[in-house]
N, C-alpha and C. Protein backbone atom coordinates (compact mmCIF):
# COMPACT_ATOMS: atom_id res chain seq x y z
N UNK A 1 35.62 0.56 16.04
CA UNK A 1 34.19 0.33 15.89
C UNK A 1 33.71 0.46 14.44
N UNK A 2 34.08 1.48 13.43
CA UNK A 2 34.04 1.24 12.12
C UNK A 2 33.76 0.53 11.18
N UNK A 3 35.31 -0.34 11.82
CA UNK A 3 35.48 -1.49 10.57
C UNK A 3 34.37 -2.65 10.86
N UNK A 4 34.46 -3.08 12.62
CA UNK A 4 33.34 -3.69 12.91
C UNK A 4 31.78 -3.71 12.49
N UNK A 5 31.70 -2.52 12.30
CA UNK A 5 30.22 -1.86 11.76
C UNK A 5 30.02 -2.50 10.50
N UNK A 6 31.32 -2.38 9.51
CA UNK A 6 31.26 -2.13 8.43
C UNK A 6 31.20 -3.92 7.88
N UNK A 7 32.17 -4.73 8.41
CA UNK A 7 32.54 -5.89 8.53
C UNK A 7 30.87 -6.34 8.66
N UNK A 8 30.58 -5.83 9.71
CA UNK A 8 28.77 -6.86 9.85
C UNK A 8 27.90 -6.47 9.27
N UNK A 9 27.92 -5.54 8.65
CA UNK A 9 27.24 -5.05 7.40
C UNK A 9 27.25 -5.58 6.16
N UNK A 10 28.56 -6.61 6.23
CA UNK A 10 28.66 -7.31 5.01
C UNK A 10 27.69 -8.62 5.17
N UNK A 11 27.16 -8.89 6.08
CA UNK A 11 26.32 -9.95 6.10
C UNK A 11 25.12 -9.74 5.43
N UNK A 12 24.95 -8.51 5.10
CA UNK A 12 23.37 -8.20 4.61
C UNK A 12 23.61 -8.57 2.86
N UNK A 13 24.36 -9.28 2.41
CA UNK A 13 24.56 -9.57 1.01
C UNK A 13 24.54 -11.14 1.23
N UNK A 14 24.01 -11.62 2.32
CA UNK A 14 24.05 -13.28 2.24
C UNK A 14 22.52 -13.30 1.40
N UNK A 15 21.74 -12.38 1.02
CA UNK A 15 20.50 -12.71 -0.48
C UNK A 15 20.99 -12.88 -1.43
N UNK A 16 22.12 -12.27 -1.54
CA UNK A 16 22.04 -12.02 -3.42
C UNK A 16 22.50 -13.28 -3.91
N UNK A 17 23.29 -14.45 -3.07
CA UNK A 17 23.13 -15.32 -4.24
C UNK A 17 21.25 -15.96 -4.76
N UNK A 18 20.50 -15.87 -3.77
CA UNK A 18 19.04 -16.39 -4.34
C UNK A 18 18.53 -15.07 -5.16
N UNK A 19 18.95 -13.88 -5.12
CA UNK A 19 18.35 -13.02 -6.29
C UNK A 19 19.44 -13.41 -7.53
N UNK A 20 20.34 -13.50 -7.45
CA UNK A 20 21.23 -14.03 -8.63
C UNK A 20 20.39 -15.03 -9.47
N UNK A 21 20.03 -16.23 -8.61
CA UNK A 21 19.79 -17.90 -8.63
C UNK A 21 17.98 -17.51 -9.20
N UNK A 22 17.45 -16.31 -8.80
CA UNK A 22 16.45 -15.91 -9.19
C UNK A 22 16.13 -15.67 -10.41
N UNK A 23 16.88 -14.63 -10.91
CA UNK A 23 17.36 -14.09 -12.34
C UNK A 23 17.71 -15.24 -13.10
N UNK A 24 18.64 -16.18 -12.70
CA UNK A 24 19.28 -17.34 -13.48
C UNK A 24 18.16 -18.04 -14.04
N UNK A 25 17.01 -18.33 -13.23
CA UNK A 25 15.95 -19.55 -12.96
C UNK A 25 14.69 -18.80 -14.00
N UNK A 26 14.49 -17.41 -14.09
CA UNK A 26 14.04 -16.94 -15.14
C UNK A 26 14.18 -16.77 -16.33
N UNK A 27 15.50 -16.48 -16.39
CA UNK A 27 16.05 -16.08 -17.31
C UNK A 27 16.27 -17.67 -18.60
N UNK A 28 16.26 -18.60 -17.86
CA UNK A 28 16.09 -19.77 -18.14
C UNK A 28 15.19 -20.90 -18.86
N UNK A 29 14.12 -20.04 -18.07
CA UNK A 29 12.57 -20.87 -18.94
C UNK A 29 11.87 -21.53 -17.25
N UNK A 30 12.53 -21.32 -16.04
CA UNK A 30 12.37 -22.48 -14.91
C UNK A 30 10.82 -21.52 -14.33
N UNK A 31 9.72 -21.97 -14.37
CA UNK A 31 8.72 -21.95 -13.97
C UNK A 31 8.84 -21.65 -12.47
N UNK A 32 7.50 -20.90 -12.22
CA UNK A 32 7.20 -20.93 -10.57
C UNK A 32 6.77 -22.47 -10.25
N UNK A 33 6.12 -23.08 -10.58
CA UNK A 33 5.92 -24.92 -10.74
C UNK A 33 7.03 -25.74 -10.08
N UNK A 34 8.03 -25.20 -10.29
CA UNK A 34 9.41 -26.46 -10.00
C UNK A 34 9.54 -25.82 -8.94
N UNK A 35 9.98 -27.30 -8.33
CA UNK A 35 10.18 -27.32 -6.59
C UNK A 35 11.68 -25.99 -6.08
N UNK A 36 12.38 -26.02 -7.51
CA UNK A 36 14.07 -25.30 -6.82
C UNK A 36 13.34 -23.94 -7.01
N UNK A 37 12.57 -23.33 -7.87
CA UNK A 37 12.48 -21.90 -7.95
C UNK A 37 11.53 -21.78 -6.58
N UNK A 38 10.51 -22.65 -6.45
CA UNK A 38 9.70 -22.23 -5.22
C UNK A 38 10.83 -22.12 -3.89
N UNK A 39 11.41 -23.05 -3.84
CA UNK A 39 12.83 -23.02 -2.70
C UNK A 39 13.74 -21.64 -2.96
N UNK A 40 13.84 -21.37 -3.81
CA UNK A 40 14.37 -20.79 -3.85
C UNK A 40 13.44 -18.85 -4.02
N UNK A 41 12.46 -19.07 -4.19
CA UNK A 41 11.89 -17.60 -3.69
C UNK A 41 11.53 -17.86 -2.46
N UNK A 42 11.29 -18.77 -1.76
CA UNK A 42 11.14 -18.58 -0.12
C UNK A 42 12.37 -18.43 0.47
N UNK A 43 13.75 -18.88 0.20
CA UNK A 43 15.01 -19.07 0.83
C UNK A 43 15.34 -17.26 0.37
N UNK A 44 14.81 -16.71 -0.58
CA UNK A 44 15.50 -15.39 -0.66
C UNK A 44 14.46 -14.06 -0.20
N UNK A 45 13.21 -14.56 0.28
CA UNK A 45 12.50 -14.05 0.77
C UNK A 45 12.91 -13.85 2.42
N UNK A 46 13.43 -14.84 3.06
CA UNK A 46 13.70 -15.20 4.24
C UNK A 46 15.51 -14.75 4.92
N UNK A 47 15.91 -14.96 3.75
CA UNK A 47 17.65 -14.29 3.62
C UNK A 47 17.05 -12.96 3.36
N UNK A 48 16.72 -11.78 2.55
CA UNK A 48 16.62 -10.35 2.50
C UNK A 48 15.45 -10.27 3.23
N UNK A 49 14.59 -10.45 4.08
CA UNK A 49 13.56 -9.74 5.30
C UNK A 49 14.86 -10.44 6.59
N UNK A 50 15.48 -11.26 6.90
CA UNK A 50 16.12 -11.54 7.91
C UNK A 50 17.91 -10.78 7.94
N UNK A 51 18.46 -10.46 6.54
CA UNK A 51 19.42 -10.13 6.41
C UNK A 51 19.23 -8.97 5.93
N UNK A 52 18.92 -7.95 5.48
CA UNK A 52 19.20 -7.10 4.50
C UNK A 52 18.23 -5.81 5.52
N UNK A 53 17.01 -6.66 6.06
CA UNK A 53 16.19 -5.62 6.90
C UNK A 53 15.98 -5.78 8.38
N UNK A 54 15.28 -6.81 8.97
CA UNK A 54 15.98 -6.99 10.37
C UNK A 54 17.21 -7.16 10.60
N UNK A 55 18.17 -7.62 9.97
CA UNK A 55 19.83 -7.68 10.88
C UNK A 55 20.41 -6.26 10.63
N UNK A 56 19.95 -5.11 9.59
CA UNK A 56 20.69 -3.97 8.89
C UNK A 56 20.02 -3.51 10.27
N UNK A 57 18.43 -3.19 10.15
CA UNK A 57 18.14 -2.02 11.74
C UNK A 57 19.05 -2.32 13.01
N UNK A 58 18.82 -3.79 13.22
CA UNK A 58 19.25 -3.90 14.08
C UNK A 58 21.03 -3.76 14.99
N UNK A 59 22.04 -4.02 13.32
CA UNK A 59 23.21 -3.54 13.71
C UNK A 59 23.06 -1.87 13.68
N UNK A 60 22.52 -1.15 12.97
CA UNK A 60 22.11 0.25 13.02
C UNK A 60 21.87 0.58 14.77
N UNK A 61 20.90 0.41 15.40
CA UNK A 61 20.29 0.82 16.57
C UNK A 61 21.18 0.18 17.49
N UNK A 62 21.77 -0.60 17.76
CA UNK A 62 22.55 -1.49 18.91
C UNK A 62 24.58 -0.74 18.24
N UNK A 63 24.74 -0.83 17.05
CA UNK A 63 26.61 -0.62 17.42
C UNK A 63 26.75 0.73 16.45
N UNK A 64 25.63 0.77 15.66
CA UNK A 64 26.11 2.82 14.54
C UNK A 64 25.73 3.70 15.62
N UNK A 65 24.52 3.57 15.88
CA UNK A 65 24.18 4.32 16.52
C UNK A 65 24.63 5.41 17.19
N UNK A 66 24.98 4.75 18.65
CA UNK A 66 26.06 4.88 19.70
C UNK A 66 27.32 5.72 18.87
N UNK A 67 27.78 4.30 17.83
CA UNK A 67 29.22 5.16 18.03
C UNK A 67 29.17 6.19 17.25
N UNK A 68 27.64 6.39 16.46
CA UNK A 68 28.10 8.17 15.28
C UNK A 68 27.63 8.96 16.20
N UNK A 69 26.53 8.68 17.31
CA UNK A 69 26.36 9.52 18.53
C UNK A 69 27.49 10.38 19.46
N UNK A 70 28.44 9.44 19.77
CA UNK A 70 29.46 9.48 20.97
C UNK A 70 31.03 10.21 19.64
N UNK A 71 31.11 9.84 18.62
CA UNK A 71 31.94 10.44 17.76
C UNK A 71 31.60 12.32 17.28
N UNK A 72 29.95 12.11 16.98
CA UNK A 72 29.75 13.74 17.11
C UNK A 72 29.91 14.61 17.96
N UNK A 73 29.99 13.70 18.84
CA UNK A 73 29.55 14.87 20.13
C UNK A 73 30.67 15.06 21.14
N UNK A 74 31.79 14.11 21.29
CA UNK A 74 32.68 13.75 22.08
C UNK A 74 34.14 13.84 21.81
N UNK A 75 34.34 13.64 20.74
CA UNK A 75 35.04 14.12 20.25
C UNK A 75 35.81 15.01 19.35
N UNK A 76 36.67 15.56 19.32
CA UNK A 76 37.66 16.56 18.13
C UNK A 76 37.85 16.88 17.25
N UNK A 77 37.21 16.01 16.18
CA UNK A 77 37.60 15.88 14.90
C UNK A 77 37.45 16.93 14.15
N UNK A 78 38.08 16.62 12.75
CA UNK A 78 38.00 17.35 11.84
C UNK A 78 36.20 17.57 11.17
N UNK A 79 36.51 18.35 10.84
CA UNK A 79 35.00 18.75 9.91
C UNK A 79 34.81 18.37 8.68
N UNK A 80 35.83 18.04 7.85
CA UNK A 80 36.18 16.80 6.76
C UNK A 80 35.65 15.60 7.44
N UNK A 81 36.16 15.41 8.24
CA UNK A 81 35.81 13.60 8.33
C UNK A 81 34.61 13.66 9.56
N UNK A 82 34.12 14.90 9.90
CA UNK A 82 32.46 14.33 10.30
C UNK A 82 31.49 14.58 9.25
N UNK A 83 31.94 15.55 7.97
CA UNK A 83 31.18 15.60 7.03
C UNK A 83 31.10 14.08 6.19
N UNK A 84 32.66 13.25 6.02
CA UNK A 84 31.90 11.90 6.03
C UNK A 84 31.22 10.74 6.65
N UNK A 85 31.47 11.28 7.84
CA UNK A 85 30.54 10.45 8.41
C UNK A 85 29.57 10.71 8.97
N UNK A 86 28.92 11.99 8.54
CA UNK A 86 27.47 12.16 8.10
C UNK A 86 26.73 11.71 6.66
N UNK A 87 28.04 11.86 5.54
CA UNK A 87 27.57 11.14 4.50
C UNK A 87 27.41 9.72 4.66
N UNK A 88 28.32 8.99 5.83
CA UNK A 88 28.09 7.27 5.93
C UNK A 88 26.97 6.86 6.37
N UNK A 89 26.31 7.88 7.40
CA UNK A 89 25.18 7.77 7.87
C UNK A 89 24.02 7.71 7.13
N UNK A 90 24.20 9.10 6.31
CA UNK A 90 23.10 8.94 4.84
C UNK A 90 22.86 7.99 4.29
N UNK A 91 24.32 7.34 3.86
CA UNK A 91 23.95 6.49 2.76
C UNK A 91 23.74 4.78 3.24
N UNK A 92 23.67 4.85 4.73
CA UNK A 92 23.38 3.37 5.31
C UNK A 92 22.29 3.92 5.51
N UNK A 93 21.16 4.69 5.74
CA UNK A 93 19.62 5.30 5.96
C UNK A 93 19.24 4.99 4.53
N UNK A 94 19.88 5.54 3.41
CA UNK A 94 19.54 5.45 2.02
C UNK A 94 18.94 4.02 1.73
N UNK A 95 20.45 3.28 2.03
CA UNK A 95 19.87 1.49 1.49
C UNK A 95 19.20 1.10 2.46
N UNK A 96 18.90 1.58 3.89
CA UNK A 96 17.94 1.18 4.32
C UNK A 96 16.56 0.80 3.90
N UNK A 97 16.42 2.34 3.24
CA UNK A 97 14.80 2.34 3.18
C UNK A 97 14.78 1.82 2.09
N UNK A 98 15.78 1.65 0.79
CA UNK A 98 15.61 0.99 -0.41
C UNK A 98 15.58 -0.27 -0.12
N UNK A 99 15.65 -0.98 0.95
CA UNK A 99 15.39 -2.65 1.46
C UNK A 99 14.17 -2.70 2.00
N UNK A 100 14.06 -1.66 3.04
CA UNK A 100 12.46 -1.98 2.97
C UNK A 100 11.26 -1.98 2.22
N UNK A 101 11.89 -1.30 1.01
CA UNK A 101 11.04 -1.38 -0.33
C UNK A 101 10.73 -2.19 -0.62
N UNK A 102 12.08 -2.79 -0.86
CA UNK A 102 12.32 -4.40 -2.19
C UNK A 102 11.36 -5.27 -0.93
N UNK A 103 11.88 -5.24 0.49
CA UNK A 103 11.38 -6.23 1.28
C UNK A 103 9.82 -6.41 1.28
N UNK A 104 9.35 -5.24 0.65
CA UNK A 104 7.69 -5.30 0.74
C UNK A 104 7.28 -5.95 -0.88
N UNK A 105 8.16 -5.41 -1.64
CA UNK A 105 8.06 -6.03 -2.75
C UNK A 105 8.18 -7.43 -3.42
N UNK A 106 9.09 -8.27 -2.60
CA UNK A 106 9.57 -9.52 -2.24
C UNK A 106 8.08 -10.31 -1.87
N UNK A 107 8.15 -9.61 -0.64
CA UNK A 107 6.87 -10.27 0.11
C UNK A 107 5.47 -10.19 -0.27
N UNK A 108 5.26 -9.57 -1.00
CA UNK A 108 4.22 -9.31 -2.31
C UNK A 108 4.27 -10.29 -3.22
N UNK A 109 5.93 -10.74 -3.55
CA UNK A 109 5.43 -11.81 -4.82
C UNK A 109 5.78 -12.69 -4.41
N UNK A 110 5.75 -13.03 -2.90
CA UNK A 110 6.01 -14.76 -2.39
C UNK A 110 4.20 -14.68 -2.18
N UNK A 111 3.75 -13.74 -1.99
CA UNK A 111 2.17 -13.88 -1.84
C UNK A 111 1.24 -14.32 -3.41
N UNK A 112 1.80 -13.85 -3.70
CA UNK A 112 1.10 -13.61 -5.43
C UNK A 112 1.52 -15.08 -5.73
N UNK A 113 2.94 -15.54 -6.23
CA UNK A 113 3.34 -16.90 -5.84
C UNK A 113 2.37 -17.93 -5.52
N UNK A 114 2.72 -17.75 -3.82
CA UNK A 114 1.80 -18.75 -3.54
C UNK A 114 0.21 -18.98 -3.43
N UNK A 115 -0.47 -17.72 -3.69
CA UNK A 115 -1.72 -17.47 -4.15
C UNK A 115 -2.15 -17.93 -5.38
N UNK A 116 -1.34 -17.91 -6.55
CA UNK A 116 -1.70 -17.94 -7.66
C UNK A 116 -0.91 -18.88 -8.10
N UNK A 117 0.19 -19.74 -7.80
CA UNK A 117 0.66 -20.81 -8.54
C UNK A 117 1.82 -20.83 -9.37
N UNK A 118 1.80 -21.31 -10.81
CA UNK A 118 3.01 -20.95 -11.69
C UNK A 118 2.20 -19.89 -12.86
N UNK A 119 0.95 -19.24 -12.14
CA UNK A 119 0.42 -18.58 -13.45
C UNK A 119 0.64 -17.41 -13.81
N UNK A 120 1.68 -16.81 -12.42
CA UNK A 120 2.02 -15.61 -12.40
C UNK A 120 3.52 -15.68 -13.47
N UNK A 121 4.21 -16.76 -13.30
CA UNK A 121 5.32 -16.78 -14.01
C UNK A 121 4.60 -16.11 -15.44
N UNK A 122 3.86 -17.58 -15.84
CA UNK A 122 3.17 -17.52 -17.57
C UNK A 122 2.69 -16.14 -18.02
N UNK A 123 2.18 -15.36 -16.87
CA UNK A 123 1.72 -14.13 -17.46
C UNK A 123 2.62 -13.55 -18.00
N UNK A 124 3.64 -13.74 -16.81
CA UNK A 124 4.92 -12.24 -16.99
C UNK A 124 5.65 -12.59 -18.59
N UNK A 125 5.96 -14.21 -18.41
CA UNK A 125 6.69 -14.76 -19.53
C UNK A 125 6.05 -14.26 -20.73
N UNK A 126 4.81 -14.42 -21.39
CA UNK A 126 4.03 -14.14 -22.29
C UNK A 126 4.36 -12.54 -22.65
N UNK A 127 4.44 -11.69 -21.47
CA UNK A 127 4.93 -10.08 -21.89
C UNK A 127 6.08 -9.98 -22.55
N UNK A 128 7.06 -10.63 -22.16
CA UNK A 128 8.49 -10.44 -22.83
C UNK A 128 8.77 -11.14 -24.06
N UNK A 129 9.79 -10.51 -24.75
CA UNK A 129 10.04 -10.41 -26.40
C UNK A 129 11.28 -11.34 -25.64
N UNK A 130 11.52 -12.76 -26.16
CA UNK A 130 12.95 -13.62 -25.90
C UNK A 130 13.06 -13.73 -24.95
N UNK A 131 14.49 -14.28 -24.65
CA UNK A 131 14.87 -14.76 -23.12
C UNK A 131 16.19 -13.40 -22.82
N UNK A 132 16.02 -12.40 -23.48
CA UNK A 132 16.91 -11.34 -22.50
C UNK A 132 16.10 -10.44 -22.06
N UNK A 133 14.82 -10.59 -21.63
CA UNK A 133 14.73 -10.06 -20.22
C UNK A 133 13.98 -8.38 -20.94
N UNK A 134 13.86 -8.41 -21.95
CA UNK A 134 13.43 -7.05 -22.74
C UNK A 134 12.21 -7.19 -22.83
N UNK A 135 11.49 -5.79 -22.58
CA UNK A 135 9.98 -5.32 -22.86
C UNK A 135 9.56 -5.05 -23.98
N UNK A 136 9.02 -4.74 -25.19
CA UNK A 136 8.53 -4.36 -26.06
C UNK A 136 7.87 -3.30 -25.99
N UNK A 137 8.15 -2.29 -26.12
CA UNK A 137 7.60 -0.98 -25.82
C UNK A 137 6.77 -0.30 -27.29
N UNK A 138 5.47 -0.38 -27.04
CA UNK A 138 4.62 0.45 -27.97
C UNK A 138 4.63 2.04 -28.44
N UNK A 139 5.10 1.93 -29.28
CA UNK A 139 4.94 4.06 -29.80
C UNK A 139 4.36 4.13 -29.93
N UNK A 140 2.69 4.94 -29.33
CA UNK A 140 1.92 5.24 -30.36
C UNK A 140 1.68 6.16 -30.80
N UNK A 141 2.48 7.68 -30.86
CA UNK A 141 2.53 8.61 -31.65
C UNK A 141 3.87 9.01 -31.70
N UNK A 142 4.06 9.75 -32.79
CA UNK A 142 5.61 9.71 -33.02
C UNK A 142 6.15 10.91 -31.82
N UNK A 143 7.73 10.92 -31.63
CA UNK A 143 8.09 11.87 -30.52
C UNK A 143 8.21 13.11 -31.74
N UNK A 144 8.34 13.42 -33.11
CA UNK A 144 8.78 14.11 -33.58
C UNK A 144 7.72 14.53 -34.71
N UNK A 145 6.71 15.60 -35.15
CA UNK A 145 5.84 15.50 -36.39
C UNK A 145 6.52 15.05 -37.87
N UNK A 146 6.32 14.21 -38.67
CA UNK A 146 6.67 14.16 -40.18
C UNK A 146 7.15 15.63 -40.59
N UNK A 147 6.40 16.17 -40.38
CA UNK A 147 6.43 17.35 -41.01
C UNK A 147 7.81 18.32 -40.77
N UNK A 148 8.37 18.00 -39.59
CA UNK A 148 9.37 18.88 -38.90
C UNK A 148 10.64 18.64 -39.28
N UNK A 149 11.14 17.19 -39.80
CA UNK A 149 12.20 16.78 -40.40
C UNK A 149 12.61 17.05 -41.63
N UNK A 150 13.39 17.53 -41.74
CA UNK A 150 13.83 18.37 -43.21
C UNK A 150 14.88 17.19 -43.94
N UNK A 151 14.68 17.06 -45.13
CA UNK A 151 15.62 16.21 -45.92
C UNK A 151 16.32 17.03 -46.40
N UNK A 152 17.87 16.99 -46.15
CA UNK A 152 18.92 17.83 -47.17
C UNK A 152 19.47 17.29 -47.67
């Protein structure tokens, strides 16, 4: 039951090529305007809320469930290996809730998107210094006084 678990769990990475294709399409100059980026934030909006958050609960509640249920309780094991698979449990709860994050976050900017057009791109574009993706971050007081640095 494990590997099975583990095996259909790999389906929840059928997004990342449209967050890849996402990044690519920015990183690029490709506007919210053009027909492939709009296709392509609805196709990855629809792949991570259908893959990453309904298909993850749902293999969770129907085949983990059960079997980390019926493994704690039923059987023998070592205390090594239910301590990891209390950690497996953690850390499939962990990326859980970190998907339902992104998934609200996603769905926020297919709204903004299609609310607002390609003007949301232009804003963001206009913030960034080049095409690698860097912020420009303002100092406006120093972390250290003039005064404190000693020249030897």
């Amino acid at each position: 039951m494990p590997l099975t678990t583990a095996v259909v769990l790999l389906f929840v990475e059928i997004s990342t090529h449209f967050v890849v294709l996402r990044w690519l399409f920015f990183d690029h100059g490709v506007s919210g305007d053009k027909i492939i980026q709009s296709v392509n934030t609805v196709m990855l909006c629809l792949t991570f809320l259908g893959g990453r958050t309904v298909f993850q609960i749902y293999v969770g509640l129907k085949y983990m469930t059960p079997w980390v249920y019926e493994t704690m309780t039923t059987s023998t094991l070592e205390p090594l290996y239910k301590g990891l698979l209390i950690l497996f449990v953690i850390s499939v709860l962990i990326n859980l809730v970190l998907n339902l994050f992104w998934s609200w976050l996603i769905v926020k900017q297919l709204i903004r998107i299609i609310t607002r057009g390609s003007q949301v791109d232009k804003v963001y574009a206009a913030d960034l210094n080049g095409s690698n993706g860097t912020v420009e971050l303002k100092q406006e007081k120093p972390l250290v006084h003039k005064d404190a640095i000693r020249s030897d």
